[in-house]
C-alpha atoms as a PDB file:
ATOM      1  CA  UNK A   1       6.233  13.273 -12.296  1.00  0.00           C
ATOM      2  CA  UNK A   2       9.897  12.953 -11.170  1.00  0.00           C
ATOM      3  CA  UNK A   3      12.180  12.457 -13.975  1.00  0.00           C
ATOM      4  CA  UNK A   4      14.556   9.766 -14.958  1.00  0.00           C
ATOM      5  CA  UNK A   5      16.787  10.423 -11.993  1.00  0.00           C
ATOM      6  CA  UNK A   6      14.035   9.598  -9.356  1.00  0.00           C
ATOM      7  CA  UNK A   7      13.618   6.249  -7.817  1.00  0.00           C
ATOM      8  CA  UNK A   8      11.416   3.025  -8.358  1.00  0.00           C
ATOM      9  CA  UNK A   9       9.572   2.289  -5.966  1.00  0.00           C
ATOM     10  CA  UNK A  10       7.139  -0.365  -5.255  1.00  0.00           C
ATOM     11  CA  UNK A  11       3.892   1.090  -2.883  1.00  0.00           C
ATOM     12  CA  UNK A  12       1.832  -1.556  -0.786  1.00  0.00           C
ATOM     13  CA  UNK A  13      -0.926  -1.484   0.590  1.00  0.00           C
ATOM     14  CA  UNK A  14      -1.058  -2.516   3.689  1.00  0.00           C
ATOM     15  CA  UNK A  15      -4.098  -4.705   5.060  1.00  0.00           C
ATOM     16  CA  UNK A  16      -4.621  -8.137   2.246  1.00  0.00           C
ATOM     17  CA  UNK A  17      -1.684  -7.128   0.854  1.00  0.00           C
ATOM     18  CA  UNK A  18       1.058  -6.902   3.320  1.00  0.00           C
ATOM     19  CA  UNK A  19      -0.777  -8.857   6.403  1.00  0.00           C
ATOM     20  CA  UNK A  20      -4.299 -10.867   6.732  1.00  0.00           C
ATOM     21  CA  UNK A  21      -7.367  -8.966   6.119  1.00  0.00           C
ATOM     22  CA  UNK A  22      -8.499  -8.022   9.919  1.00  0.00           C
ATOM     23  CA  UNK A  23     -11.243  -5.255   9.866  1.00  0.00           C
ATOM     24  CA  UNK A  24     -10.089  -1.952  11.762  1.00  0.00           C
ATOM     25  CA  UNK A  25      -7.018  -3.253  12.863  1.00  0.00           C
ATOM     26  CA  UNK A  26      -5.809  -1.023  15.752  1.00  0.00           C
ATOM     27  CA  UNK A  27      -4.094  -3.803  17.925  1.00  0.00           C
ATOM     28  CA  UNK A  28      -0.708  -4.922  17.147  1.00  0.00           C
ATOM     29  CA  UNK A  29      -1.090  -8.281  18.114  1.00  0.00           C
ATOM     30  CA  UNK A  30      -3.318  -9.308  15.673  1.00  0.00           C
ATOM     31  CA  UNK A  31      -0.670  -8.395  12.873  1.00  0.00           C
ATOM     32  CA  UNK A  32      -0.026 -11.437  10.552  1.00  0.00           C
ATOM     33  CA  UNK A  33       2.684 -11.060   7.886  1.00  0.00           C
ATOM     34  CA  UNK A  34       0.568 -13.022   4.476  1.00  0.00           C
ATOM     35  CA  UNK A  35       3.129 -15.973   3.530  1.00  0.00           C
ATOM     36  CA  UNK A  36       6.373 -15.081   1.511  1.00  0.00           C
ATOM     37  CA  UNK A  37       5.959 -10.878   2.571  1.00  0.00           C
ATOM     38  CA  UNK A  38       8.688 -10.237   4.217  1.00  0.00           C
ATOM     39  CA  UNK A  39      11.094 -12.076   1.691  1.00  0.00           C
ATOM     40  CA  UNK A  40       9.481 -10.414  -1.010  1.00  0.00           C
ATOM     41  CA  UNK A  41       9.717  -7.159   0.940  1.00  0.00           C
ATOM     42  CA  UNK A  42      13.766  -7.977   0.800  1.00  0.00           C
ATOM     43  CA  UNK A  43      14.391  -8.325  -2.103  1.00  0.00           C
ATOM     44  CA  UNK A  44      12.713  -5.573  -3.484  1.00  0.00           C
ATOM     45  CA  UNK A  45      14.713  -3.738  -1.187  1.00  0.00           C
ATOM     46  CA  UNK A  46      18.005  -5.574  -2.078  1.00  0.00           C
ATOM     47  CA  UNK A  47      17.447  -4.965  -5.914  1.00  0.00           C
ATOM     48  CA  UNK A  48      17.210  -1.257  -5.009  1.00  0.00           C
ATOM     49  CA  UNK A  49      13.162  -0.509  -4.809  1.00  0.00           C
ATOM     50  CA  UNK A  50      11.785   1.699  -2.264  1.00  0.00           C
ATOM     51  CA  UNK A  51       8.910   0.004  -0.361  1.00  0.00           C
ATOM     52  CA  UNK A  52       6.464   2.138   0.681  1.00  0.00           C
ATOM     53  CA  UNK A  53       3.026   1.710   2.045  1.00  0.00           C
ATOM     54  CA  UNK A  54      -0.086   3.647   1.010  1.00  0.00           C
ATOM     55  CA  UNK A  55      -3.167   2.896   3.388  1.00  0.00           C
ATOM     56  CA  UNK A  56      -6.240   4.470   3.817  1.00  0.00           C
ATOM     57  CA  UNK A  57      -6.926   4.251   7.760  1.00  0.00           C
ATOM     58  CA  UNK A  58     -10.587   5.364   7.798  1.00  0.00           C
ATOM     59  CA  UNK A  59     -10.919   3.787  11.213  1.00  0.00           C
ATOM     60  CA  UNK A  60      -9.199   6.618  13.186  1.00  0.00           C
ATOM     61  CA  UNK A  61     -11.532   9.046  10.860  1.00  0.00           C
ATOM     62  CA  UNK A  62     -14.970   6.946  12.398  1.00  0.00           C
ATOM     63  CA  UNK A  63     -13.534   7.842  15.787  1.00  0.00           C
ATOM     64  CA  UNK A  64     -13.010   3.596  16.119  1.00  0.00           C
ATOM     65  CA  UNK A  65      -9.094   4.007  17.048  1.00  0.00           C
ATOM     66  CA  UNK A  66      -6.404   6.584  17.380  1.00  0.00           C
ATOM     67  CA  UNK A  67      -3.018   7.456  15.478  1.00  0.00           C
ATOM     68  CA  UNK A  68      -1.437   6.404  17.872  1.00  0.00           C
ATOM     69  CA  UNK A  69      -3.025   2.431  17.455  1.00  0.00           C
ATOM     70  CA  UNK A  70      -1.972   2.928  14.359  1.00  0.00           C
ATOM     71  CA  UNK A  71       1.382   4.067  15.062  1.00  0.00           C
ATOM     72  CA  UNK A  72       1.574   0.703  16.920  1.00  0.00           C
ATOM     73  CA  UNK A  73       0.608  -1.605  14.461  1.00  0.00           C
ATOM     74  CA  UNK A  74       3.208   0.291  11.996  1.00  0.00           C
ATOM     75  CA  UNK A  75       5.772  -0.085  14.853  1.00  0.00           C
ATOM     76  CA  UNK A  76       4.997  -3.785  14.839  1.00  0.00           C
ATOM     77  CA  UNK A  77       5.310  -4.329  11.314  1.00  0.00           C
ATOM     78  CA  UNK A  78       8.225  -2.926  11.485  1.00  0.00           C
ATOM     79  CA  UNK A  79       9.462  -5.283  13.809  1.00  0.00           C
ATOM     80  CA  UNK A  80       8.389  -7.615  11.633  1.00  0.00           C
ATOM     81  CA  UNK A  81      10.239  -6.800   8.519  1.00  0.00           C
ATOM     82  CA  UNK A  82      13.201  -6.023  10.602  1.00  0.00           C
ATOM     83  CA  UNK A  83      13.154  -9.215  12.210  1.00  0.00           C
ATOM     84  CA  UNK A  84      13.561 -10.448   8.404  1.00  0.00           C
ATOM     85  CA  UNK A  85      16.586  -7.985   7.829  1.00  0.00           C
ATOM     86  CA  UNK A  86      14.533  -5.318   5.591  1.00  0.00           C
ATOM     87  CA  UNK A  87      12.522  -2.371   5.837  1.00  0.00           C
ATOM     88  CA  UNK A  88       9.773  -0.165   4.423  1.00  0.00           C
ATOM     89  CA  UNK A  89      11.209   3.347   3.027  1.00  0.00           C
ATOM     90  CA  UNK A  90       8.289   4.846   4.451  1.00  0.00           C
ATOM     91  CA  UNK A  91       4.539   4.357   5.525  1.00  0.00           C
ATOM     92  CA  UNK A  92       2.084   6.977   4.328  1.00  0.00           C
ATOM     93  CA  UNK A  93      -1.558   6.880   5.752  1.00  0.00           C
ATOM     94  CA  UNK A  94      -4.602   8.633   5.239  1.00  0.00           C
ATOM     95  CA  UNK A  95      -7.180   8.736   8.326  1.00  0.00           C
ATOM     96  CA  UNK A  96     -10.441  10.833   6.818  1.00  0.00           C
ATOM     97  CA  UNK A  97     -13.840   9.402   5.507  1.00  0.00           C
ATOM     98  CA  UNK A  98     -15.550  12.200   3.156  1.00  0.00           C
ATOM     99  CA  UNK A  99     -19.029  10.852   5.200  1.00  0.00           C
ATOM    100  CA  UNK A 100     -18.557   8.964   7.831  1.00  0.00           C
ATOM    101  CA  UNK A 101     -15.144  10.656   9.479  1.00  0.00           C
ATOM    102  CA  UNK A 102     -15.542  12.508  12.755  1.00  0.00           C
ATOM    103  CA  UNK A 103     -15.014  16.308  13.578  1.00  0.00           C
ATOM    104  CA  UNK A 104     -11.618  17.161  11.680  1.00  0.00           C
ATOM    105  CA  UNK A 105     -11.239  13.736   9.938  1.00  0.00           C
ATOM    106  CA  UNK A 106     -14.871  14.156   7.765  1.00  0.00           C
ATOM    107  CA  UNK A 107     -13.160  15.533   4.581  1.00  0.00           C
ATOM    108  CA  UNK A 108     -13.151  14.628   1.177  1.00  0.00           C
ATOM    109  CA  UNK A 109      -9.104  14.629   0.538  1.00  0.00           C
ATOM    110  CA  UNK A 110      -6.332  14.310  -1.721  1.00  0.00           C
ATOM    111  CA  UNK A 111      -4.992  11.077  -0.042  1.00  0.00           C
ATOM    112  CA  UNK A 112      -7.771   9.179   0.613  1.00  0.00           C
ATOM    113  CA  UNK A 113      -7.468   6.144  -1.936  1.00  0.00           C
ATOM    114  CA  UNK A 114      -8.622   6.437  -4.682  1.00  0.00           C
ATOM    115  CA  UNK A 115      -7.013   9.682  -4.439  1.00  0.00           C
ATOM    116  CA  UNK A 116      -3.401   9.647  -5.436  1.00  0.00           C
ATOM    117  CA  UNK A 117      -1.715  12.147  -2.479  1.00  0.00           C
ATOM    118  CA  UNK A 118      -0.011   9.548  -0.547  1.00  0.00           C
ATOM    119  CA  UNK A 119       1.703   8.379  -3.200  1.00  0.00           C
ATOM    120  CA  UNK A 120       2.217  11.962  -4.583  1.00  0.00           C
ATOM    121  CA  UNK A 121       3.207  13.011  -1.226  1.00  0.00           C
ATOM    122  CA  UNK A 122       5.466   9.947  -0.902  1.00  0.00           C
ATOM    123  CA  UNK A 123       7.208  10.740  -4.772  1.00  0.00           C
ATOM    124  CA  UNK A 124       8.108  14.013  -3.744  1.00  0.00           C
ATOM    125  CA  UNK A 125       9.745  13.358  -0.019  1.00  0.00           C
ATOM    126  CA  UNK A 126      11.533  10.411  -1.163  1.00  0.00           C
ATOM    127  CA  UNK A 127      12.695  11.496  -4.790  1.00  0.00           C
ATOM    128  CA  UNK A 128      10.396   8.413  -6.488  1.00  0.00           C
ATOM    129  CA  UNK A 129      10.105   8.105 -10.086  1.00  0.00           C
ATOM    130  CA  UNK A 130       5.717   7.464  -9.986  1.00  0.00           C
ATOM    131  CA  UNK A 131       6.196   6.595 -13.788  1.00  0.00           C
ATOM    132  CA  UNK A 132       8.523   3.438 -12.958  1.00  0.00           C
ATOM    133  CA  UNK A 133       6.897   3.044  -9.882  1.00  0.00           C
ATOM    134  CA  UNK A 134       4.015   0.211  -9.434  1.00  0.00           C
ATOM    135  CA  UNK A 135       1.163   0.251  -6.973  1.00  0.00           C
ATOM    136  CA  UNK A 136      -0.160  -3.322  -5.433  1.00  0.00           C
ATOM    137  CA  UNK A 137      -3.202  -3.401  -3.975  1.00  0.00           C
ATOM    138  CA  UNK A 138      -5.864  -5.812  -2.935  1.00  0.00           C
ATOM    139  CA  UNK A 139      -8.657  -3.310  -4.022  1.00  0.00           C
ATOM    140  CA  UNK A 140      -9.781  -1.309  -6.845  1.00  0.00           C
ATOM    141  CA  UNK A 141      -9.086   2.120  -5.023  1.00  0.00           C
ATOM    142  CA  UNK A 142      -5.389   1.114  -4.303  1.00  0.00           C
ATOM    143  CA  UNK A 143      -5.253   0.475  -8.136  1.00  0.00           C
ATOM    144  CA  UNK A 144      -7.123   3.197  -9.168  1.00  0.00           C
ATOM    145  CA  UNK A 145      -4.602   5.684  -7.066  1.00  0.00           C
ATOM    146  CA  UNK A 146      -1.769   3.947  -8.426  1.00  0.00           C
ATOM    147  CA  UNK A 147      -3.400   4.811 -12.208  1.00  0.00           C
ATOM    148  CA  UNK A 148      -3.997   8.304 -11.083  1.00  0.00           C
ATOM    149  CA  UNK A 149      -0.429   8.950 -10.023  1.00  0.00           C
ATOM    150  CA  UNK A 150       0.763   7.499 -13.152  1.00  0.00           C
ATOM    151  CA  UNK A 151       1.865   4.110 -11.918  1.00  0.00           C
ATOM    152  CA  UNK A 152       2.203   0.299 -13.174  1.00  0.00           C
ATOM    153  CA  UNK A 153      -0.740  -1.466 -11.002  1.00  0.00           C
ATOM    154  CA  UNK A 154      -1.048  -4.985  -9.672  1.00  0.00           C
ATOM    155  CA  UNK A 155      -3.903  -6.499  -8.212  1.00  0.00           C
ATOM    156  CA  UNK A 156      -3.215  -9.517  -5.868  1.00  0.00           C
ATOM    157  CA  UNK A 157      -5.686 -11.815  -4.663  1.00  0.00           C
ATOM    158  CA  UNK A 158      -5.243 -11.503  -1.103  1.00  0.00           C
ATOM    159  CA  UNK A 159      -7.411  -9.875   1.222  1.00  0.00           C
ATOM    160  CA  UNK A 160     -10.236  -8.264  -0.973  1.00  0.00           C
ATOM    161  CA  UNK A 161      -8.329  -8.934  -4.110  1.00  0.00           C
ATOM    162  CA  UNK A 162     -10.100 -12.015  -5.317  1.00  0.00           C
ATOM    163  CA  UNK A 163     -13.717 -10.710  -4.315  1.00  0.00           C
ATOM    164  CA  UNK A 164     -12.760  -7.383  -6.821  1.00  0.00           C
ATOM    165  CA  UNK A 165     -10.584  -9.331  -9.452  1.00  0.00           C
ATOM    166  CA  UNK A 166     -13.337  -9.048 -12.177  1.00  0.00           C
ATOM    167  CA  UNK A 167     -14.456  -5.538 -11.955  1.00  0.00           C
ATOM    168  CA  UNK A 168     -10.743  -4.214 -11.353  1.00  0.00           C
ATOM    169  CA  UNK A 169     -10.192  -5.974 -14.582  1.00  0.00           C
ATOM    170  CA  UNK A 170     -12.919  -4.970 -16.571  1.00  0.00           C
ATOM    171  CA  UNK A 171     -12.198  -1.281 -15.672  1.00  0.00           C
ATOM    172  CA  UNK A 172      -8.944  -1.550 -17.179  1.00  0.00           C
ATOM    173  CA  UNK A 173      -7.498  -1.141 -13.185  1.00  0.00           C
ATOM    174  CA  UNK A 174      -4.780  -3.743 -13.070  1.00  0.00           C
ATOM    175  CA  UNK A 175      -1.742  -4.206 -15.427  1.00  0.00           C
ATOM    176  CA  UNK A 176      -1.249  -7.848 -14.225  1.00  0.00           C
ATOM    177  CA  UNK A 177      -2.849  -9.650 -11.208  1.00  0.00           C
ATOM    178  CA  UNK A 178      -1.499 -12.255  -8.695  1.00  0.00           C
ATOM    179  CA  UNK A 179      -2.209 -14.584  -6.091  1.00  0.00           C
ATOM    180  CA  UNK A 180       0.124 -12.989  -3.444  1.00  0.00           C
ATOM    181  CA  UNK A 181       2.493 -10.852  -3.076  1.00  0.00           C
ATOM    182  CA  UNK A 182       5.347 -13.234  -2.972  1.00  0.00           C
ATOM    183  CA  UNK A 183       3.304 -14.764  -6.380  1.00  0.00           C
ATOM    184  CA  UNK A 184       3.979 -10.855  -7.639  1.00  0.00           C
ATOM    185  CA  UNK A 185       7.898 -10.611  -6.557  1.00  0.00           C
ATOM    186  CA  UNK A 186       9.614 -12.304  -9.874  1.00  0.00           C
ATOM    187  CA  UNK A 187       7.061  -9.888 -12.063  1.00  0.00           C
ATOM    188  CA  UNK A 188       8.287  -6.793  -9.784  1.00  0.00           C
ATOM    189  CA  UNK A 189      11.967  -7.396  -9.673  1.00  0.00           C
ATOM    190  CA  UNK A 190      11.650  -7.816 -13.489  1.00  0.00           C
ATOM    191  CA  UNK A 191      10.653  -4.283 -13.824  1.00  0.00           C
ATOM    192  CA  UNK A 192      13.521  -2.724 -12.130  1.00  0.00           C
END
């Protein structure tokens, strides 16, 4: 872990989190922002939190889309945020599937959530405190990474979230749960 001197930093996920749930999404177009993101995504960023997202991308693994789809949709949510004057510190992604991955992408890896390396790999490129740090997720693998790299976790409801609410609870996954991210912003600015 990064000492005092590192950074907070708040690390998304990205699909029922950040946008609407779409399965596989590899076209930009069908990006959504979820209500209340990109304001929430400012001022995190105002108050002086890295935002970072943390998304396992299992679809370029199954052979069902490239990186470079996904370097589209990350270019349009980009646009996105910038459109609302903010932006992500970084976007970390992990494209392997320990079963169903193809070729070079069937591994069992460090980043694959519930692994922690993105956000390990993210803590040590961008100077990021994991200890003050919180993970939100929408499933019990984004919290359970977040636990594993020694971060604060919050469920939110979006997306999978309410479908995974009570067993992300009962395994002691979450530190506090919310409806949205947006419902999750007062909670997170508090801990800076």
């Amino acid at each position: 872990m990064m000492t005092d001197a590192g950074r907070h930093c708040v690390f998304l996920d990205r699909d029922g989190v950040i946008n609407e749930e779409v399965e596989y999404l590899h076209d930009p177009a069908q990006l959504v922002l979820i209500a209340g993101v990109a304001s929430t995504i400012r001022a995190l960023v105002d108050a002086g939190a890295l935002v970072v997202v943390v998304t396992n991308q299992a679809g370029i693994g199954r052979g069902m889309y490239s990186e470079a789809d996904l370097a589209g949709v990350t270019a349009r949510l980009d646009e996105l945020l910038a459109a609302s004057g903010t932006a992500l510190a970084g976007s970390y992604f992990c494209p392997h599937h320990p079963t169903a991955g193809i070729g070079e992408y069937r591994i069992a890896c460090r980043c694959r959530k519930p692994e922690p390396g993105m956000l390990l790999d993210a803590a040590a490129d961008l100077g990021i405190d994991l200890a003050r740090s919180v993970m939100v997720g929408d499933k019990a693998t984004d919290l359970a990474a977040g636990r594993a790299a020694g971060c604060h976790t919050v469920l939110v409801r979006t997306g999978y979230g309410a479908a995974e609410e009570v067993a992300a609870r009962a395994a002691g996954l979450c530190d506090a749960v919310f409806d949205s991210l947006a419902d999750a912003g007062p909670y997170l600015l508090a801990r800076l």
